[in-house]
N, C-alpha and C. Protein backbone atom coordinates (compact mmCIF):
# COMPACT_ATOMS: atom_id res chain seq x y z
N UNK A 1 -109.41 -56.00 -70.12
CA UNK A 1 -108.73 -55.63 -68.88
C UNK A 1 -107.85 -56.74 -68.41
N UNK A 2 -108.62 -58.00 -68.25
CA UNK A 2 -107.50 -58.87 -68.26
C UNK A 2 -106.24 -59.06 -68.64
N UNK A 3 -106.66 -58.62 -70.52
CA UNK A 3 -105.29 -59.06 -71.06
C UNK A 3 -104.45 -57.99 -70.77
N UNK A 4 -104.61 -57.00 -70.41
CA UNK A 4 -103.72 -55.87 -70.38
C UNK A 4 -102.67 -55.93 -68.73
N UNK A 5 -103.48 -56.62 -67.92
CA UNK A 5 -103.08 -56.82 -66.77
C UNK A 5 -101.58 -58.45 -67.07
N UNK A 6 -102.28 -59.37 -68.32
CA UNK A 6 -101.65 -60.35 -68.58
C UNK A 6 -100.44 -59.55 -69.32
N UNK A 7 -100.19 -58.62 -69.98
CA UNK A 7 -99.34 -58.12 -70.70
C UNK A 7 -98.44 -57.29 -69.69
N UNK A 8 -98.94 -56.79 -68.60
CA UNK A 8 -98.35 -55.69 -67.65
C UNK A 8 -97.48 -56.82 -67.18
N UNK A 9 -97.97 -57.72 -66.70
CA UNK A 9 -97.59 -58.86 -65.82
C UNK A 9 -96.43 -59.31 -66.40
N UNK A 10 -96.33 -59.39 -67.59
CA UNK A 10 -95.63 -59.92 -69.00
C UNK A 10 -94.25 -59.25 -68.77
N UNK A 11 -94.67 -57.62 -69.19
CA UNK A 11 -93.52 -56.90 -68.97
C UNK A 11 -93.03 -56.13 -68.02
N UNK A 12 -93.23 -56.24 -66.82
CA UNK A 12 -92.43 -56.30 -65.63
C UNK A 12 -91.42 -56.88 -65.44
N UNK A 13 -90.44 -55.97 -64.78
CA UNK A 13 -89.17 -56.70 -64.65
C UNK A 13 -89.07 -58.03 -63.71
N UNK A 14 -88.38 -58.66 -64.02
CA UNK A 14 -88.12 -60.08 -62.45
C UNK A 14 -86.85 -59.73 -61.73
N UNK A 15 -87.17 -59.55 -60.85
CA UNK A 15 -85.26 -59.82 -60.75
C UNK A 15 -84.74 -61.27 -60.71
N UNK A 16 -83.44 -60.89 -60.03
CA UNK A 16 -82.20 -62.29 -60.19
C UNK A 16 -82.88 -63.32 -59.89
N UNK A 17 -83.13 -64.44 -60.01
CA UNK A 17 -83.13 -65.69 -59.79
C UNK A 17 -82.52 -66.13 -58.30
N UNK A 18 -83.22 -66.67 -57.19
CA UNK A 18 -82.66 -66.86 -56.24
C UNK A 18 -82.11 -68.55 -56.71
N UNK A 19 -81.02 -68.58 -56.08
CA UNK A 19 -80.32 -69.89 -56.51
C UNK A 19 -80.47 -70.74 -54.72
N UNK A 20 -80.71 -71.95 -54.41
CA UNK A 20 -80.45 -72.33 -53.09
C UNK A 20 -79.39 -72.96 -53.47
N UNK A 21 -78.93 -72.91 -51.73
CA UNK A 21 -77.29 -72.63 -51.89
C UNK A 21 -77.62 -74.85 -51.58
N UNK A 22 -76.30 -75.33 -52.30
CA UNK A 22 -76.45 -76.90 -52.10
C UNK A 22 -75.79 -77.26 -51.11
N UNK A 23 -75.72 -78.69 -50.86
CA UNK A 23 -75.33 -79.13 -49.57
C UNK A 23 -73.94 -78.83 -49.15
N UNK A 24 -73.31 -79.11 -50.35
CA UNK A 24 -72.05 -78.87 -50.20
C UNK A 24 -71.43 -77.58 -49.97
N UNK A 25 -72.12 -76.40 -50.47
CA UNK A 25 -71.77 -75.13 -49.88
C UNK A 25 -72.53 -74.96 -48.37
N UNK A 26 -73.09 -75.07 -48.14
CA UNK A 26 -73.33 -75.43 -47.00
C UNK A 26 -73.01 -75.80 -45.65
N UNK A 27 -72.02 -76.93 -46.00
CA UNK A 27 -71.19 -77.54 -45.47
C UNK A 27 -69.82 -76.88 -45.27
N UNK A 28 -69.16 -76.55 -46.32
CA UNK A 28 -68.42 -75.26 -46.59
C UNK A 28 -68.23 -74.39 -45.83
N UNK A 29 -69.69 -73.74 -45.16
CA UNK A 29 -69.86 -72.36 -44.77
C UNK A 29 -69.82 -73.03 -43.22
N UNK A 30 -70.47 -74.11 -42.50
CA UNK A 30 -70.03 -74.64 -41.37
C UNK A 30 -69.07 -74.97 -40.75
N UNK A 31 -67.84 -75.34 -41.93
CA UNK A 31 -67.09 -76.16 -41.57
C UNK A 31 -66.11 -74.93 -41.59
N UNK A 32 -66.43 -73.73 -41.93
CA UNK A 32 -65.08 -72.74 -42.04
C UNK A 32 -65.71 -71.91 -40.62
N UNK A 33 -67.22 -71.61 -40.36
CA UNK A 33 -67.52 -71.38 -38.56
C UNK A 33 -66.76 -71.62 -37.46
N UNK A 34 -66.96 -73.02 -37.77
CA UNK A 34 -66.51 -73.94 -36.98
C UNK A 34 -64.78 -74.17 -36.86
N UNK A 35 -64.01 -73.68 -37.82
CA UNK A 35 -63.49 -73.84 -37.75
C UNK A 35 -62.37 -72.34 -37.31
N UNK A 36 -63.11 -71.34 -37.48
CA UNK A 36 -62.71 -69.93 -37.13
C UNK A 36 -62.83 -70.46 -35.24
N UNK A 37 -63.91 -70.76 -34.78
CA UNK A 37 -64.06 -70.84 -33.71
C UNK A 37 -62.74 -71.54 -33.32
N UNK A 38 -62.90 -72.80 -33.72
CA UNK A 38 -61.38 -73.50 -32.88
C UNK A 38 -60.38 -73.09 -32.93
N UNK A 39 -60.16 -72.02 -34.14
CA UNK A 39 -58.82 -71.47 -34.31
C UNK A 39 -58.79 -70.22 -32.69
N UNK A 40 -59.90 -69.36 -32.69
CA UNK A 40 -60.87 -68.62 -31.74
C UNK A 40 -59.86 -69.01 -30.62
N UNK A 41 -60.27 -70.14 -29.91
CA UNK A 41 -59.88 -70.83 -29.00
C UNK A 41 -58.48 -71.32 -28.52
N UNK A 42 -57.67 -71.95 -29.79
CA UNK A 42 -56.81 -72.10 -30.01
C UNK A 42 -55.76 -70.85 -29.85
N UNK A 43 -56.39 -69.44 -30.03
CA UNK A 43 -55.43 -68.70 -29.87
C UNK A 43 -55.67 -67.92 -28.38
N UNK A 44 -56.84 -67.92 -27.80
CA UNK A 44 -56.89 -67.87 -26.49
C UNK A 44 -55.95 -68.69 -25.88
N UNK A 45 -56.20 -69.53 -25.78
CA UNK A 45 -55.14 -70.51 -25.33
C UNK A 45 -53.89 -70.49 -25.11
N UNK A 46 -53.42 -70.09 -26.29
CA UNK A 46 -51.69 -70.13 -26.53
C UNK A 46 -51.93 -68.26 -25.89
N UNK A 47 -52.74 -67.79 -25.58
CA UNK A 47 -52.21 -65.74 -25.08
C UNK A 47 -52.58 -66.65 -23.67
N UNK A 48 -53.36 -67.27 -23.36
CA UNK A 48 -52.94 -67.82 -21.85
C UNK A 48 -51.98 -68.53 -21.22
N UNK A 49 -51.35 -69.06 -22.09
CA UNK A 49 -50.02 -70.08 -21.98
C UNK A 49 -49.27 -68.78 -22.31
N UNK A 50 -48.73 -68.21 -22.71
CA UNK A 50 -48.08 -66.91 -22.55
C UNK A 50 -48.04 -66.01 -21.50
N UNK A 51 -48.95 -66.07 -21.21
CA UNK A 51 -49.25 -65.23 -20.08
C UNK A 51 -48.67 -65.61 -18.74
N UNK A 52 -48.96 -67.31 -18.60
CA UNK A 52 -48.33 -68.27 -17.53
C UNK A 52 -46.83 -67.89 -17.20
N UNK A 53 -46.50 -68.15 -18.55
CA UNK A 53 -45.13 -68.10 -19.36
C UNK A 53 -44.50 -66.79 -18.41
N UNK A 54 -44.93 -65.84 -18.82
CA UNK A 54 -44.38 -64.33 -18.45
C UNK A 54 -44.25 -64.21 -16.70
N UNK A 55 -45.84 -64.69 -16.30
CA UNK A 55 -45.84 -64.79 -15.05
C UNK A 55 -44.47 -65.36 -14.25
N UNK A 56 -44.46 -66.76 -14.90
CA UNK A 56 -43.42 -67.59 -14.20
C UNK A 56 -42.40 -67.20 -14.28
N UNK A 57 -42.20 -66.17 -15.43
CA UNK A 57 -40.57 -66.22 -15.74
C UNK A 57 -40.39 -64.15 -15.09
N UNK A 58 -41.78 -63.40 -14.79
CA UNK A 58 -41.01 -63.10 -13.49
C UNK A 58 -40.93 -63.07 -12.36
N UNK A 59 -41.64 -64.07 -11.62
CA UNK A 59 -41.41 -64.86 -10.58
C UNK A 59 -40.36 -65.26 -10.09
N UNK A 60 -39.85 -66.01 -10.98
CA UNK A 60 -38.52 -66.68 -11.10
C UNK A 60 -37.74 -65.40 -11.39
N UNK A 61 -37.44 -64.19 -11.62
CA UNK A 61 -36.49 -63.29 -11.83
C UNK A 61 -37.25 -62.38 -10.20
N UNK A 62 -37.84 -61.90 -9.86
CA UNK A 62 -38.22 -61.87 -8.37
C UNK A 62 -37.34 -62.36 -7.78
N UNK A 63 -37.68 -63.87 -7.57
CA UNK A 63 -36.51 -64.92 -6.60
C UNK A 63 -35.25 -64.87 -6.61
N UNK A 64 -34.42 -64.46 -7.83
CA UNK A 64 -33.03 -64.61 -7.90
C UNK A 64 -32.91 -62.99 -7.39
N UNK A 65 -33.41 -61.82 -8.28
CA UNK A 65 -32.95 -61.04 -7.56
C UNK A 65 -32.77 -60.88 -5.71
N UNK A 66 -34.13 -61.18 -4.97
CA UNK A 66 -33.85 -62.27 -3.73
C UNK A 66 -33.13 -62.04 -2.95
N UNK A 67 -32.62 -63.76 -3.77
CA UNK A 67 -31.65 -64.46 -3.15
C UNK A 67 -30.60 -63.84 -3.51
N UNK A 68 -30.08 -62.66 -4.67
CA UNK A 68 -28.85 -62.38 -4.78
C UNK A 68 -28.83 -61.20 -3.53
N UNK A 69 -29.89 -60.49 -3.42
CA UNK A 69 -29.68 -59.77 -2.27
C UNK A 69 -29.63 -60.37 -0.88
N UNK A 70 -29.91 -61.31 -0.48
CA UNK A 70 -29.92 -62.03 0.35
C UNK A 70 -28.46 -62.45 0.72
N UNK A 71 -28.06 -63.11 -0.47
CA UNK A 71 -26.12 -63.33 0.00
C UNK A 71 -25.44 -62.24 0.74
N UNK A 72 -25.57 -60.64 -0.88
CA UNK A 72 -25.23 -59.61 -0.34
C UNK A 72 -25.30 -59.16 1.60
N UNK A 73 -26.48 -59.17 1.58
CA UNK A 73 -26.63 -58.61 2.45
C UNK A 73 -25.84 -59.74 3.95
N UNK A 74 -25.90 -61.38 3.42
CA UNK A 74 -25.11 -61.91 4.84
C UNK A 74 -23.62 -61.78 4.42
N UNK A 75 -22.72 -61.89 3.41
CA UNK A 75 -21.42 -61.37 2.97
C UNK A 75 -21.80 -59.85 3.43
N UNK A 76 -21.87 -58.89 3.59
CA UNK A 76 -21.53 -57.47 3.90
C UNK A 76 -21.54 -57.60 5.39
N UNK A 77 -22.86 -58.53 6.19
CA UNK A 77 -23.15 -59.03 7.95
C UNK A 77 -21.60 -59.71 8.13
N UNK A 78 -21.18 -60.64 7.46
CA UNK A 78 -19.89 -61.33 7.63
C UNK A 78 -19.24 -60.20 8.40
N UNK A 79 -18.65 -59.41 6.92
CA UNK A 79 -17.57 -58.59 6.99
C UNK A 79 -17.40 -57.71 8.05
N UNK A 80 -18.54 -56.62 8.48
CA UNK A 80 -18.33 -55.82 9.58
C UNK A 80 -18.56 -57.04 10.56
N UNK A 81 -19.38 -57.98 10.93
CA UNK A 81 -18.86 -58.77 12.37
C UNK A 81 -17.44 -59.15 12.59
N UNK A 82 -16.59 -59.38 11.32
CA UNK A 82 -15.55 -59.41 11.27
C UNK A 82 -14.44 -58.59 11.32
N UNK A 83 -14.57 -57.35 10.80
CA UNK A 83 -14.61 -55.50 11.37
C UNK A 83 -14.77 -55.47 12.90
N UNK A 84 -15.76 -55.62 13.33
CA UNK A 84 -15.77 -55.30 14.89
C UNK A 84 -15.26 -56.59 15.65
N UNK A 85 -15.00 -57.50 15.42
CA UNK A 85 -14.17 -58.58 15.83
C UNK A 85 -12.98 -57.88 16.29
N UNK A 86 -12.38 -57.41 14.97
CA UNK A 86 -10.81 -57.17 15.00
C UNK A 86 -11.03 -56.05 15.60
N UNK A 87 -11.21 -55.19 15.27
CA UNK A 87 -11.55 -54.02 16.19
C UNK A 87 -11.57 -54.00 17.86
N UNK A 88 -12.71 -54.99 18.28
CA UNK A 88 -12.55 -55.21 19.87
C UNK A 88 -11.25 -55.96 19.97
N UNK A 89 -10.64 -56.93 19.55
CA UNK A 89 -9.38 -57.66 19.91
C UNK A 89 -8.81 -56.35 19.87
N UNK A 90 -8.33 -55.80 19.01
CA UNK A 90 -6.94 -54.93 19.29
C UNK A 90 -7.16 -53.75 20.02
N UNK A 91 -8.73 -53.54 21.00
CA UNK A 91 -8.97 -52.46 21.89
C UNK A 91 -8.63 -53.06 22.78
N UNK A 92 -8.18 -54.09 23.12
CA UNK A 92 -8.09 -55.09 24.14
C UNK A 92 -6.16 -54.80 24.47
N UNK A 93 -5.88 -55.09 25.60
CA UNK A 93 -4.70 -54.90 26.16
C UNK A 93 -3.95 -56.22 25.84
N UNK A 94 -2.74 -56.48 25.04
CA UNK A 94 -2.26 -57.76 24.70
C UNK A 94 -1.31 -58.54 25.56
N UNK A 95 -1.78 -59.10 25.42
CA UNK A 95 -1.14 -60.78 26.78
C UNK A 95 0.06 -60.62 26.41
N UNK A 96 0.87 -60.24 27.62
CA UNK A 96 2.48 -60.66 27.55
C UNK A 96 2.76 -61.83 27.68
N UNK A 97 3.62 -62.09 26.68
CA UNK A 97 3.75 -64.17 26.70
C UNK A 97 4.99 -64.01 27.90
N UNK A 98 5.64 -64.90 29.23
CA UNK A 98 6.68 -64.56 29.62
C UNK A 98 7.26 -66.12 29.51
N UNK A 99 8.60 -66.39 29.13
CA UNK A 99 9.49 -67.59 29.33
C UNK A 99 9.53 -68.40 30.08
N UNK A 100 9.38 -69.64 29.79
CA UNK A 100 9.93 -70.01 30.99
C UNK A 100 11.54 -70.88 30.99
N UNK A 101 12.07 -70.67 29.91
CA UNK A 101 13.40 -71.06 29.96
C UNK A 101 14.46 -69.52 30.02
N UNK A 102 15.58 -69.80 30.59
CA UNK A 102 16.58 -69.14 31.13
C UNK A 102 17.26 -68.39 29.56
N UNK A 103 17.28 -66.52 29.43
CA UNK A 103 17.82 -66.24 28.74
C UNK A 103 19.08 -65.48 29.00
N UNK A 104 19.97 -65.88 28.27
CA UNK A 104 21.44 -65.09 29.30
C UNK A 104 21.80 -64.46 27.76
N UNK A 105 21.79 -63.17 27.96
CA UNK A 105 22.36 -61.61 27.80
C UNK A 105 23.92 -61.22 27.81
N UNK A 106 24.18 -61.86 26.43
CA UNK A 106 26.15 -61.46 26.28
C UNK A 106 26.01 -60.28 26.49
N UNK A 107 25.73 -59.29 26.25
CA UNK A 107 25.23 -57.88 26.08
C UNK A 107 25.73 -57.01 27.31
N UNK A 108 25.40 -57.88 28.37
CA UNK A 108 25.89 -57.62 29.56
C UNK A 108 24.01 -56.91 30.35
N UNK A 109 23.21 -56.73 29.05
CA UNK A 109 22.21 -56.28 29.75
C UNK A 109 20.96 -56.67 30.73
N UNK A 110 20.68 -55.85 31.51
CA UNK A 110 19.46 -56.34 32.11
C UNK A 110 18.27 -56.67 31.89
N UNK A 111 17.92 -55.59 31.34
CA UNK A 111 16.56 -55.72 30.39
C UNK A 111 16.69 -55.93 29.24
N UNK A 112 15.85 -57.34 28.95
CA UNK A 112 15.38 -57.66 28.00
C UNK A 112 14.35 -56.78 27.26
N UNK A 113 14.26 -56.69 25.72
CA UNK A 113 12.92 -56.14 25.46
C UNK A 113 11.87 -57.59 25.84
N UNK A 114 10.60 -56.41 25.86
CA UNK A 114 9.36 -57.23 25.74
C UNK A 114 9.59 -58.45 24.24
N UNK A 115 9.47 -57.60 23.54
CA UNK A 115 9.47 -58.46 21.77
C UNK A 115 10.71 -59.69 22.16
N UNK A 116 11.65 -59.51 22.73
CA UNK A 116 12.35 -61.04 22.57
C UNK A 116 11.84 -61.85 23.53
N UNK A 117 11.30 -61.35 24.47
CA UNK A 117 10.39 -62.27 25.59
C UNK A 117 9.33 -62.69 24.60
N UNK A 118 8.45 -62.15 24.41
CA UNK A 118 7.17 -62.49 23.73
C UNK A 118 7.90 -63.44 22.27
N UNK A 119 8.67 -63.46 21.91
CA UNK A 119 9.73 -64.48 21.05
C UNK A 119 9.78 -65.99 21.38
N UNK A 120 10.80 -65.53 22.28
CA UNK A 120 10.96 -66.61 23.23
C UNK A 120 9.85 -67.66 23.84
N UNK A 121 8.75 -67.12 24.14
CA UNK A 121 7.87 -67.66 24.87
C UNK A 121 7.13 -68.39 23.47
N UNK A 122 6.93 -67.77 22.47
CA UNK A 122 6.51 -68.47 21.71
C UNK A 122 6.85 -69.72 21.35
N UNK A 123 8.15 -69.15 20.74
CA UNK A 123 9.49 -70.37 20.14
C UNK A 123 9.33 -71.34 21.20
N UNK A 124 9.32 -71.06 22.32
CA UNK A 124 8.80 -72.57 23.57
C UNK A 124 7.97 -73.35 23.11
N UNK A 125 6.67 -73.02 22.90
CA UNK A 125 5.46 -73.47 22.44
C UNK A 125 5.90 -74.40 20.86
N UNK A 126 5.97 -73.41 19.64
CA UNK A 126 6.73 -74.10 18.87
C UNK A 126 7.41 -75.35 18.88
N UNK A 127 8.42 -74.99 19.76
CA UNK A 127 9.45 -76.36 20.07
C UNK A 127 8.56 -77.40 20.24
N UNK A 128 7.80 -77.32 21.57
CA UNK A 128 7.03 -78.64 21.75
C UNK A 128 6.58 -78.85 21.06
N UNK A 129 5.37 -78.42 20.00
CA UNK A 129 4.69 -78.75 18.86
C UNK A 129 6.04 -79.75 18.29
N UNK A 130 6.82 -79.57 18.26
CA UNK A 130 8.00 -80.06 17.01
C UNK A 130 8.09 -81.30 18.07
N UNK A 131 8.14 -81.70 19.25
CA UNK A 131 8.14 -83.09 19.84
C UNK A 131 10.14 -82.69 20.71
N UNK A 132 10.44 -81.42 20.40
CA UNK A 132 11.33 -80.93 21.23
C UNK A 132 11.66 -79.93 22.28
N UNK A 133 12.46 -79.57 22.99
CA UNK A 133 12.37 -79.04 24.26
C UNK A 133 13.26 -77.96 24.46
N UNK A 134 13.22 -76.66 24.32
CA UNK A 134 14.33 -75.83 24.95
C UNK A 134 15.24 -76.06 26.13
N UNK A 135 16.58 -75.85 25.93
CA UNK A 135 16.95 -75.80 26.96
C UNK A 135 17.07 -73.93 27.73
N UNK A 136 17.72 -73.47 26.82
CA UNK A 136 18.14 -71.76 26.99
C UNK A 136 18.35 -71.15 25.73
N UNK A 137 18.23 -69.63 26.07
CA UNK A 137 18.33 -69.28 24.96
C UNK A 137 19.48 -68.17 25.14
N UNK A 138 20.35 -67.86 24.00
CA UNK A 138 21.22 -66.66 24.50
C UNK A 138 21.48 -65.59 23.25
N UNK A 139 21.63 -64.23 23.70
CA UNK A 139 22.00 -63.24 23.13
C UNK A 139 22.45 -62.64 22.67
N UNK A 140 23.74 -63.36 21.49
CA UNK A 140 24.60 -63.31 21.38
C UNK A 140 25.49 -61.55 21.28
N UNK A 141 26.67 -61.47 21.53
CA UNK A 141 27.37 -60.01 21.91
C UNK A 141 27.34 -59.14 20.37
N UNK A 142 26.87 -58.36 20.65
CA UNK A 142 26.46 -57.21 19.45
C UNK A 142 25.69 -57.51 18.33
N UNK A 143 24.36 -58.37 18.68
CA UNK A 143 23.87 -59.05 16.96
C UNK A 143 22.21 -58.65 17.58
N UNK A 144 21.47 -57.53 17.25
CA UNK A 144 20.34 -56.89 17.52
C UNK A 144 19.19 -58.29 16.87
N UNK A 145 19.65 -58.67 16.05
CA UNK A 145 18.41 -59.77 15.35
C UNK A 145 18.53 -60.98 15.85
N UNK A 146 19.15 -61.35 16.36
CA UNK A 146 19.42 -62.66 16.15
C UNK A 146 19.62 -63.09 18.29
N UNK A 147 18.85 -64.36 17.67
CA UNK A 147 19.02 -65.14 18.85
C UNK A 147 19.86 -66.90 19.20
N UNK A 148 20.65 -67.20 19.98
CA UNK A 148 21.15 -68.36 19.62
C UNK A 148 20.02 -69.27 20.43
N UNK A 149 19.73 -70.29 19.85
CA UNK A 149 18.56 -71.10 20.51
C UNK A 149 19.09 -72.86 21.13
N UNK A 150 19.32 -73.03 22.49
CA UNK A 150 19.89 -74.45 22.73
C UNK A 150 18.53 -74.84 23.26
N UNK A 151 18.70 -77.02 22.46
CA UNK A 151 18.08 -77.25 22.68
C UNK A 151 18.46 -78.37 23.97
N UNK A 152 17.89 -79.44 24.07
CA UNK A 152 18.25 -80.39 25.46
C UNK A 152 18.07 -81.81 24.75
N UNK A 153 19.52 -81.71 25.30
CA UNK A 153 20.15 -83.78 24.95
C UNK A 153 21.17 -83.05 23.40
N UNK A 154 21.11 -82.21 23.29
CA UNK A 154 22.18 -81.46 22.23
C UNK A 154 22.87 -80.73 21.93
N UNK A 155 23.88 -80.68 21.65
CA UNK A 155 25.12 -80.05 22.15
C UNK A 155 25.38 -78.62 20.49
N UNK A 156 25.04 -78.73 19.89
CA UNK A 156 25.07 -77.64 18.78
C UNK A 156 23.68 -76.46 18.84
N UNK A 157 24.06 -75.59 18.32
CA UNK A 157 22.72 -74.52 19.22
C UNK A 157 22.64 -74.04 17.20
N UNK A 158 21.11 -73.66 17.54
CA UNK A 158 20.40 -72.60 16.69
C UNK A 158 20.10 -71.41 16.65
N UNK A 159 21.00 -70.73 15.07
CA UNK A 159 20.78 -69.14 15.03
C UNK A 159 19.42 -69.31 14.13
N UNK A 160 18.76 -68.13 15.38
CA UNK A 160 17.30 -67.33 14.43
C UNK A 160 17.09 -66.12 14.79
N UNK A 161 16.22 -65.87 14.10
CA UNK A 161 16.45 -63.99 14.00
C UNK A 161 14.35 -63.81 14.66
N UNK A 162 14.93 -62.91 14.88
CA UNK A 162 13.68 -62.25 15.82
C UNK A 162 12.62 -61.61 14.76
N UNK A 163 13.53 -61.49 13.59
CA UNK A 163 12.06 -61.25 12.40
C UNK A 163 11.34 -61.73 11.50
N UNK A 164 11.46 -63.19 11.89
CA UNK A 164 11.37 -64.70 10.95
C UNK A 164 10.28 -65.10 11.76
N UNK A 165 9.32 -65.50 11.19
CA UNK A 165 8.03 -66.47 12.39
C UNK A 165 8.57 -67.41 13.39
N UNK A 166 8.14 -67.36 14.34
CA UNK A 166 8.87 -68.65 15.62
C UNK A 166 8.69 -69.75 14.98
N UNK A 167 7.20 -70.03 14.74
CA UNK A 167 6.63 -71.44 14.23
C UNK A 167 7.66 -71.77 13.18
N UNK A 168 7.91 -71.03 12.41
CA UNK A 168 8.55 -71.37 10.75
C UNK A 168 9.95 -71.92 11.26
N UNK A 169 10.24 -71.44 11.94
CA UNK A 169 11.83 -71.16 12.11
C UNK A 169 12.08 -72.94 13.43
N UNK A 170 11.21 -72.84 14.14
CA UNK A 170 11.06 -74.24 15.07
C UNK A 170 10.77 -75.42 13.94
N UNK A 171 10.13 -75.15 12.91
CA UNK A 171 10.23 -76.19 12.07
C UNK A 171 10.98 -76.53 10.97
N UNK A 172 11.88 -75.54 11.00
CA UNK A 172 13.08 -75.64 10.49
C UNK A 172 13.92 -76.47 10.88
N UNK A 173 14.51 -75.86 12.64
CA UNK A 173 14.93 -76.75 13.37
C UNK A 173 14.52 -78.19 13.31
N UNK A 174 13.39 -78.23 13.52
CA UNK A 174 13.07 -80.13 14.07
C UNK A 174 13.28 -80.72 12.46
N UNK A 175 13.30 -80.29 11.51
CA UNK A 175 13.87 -80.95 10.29
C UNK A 175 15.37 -81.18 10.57
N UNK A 176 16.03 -80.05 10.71
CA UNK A 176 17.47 -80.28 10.83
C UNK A 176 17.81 -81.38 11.42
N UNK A 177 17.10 -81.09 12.88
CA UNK A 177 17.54 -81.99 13.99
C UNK A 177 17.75 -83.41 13.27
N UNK A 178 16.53 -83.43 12.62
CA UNK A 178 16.22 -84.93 11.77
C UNK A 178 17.72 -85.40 10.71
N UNK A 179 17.76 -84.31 10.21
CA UNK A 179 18.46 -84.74 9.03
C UNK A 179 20.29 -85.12 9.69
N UNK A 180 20.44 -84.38 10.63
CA UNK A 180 21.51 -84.38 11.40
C UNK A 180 22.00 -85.54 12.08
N UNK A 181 20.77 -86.17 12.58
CA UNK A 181 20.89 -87.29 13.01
C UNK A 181 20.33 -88.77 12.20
N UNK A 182 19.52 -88.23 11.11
CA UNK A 182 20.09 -89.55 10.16
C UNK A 182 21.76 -89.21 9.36
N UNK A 183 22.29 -88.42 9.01
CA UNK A 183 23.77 -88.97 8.57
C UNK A 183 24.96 -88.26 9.63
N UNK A 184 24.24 -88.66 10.89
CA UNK A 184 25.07 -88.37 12.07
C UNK A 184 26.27 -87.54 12.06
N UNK A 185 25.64 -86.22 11.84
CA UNK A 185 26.87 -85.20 11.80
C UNK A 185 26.37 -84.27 13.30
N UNK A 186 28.09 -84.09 13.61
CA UNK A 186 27.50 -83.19 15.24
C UNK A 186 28.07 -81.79 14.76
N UNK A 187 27.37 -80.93 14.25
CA UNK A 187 28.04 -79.58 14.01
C UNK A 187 28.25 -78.64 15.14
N UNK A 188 28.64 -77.43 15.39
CA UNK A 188 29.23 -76.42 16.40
C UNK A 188 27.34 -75.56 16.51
N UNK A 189 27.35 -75.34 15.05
CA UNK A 189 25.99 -74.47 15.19
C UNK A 189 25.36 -74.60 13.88
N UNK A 190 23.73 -74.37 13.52
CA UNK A 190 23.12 -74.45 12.71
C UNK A 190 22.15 -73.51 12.49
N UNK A 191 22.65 -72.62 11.28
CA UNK A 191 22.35 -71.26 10.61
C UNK A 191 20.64 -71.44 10.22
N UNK A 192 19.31 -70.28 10.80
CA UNK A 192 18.17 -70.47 10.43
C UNK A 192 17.68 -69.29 9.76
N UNK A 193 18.30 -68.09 9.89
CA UNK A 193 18.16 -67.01 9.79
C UNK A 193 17.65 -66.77 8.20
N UNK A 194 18.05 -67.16 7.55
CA UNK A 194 17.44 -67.44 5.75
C UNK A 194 16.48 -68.28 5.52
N UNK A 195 15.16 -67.55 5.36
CA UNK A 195 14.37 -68.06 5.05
C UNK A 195 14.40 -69.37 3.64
N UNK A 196 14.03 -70.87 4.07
CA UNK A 196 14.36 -71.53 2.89
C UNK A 196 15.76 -71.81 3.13
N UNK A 197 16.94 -71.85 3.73
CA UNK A 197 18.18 -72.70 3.48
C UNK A 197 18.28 -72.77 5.07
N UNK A 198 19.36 -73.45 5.45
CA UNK A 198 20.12 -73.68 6.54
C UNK A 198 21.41 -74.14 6.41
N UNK A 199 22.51 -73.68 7.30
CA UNK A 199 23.66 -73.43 7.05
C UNK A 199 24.49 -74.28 8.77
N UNK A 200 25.04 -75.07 8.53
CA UNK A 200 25.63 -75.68 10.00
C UNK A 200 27.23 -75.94 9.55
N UNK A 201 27.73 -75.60 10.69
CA UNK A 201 29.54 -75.55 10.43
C UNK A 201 29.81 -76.24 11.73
């Protein structure tokens, strides 16, 4: 009985051979754990730094849109305060400018228009700015545009036309005046009416 049990024993199968694994695989199998983990981590990391990333950048697109509406909206506030500006001025009744220098009417007429008064009164103002002084102004006989303009301490008068800026046309003059009296010429009259030239005979 024994031996038959020694023979059974005999021919029974074994299986595989367990092999233990050595240090170095071992080590192997830790060091690639360990190293999945840090990678693990490593990529958490960088989807959180991304994430920052996205945050900030639309934050920062938040803000500009904003501030671009923000301009908009004080450029459009500008414009209509500037709309109803002009608006109330010209609901407003406009200041008659009146002369105070003497205008004499070849014309033979009485009434002046308003527009050559309101001219006149300007061209006053003008003058002084220029450091000169009206004396009178006159109307000459049949010329609808045009005004002759004398000044004081000078004996030659200025044509200007009533559809030329006062200001422009007074600083025309006080050049002339200038140039007239550095190469001391005394002319009869001095032409303003062309914008850009002047003409004295």
């Amino acid at each position: 009985m024994a031996l038959f049990s020694k023979r059974k024993a005999a021919e029974e199968p074994q299986g595989p051979e367990r092999r233990r694994k050595s240090s170095d695989e071992s080590f192997r199998v830790g060091r690639t754990l360990a190293g999945d983990a840090q990678k693990t981590r490593e990529d958490k990391m960088e989807r959180a730094a991304d994430r920052r990333r996205r945050k900030a950048k639309d934050i920062a697109t938040v803000v500009g849109v904003l501030l671009i509406i923000l301009v908009l909206i004080i450029v459009v506030a500008n414009y209509v305060s500037e709309v109803i500006r002009e608006r109330e001025e010209s609901m407003q009744p406009a200041v008659e400018l009146e002369p105070t220098v003497s205008i004499i009417d070849e014309n033979a007429g009485e009434n002046i228009s308003k527009r050559t008064k309101t001219f006149v009164a300007r061209l006053e103002d003008d003058v002084k700015e220029q450091g000169l002084e009206l004396d009178h102004v006159v109307l000459p006989y049949q010329k609808v545009r045009e005004i002759d303009v004398y000044i004081k301490d000078h004996t030659e008068y200025y044509k200007m036309s009533l559809d030329r800026s006062s200001a422009v046309q007074a600083e025309d003059m006080s050049r002339m005046v200038l140039y007239l009296g550095q190469k001391e010429i005394v002319p009869t009259y001095v032409d303003l009416r062309v914008e850009g030239k002047a003409y004295y005979k």
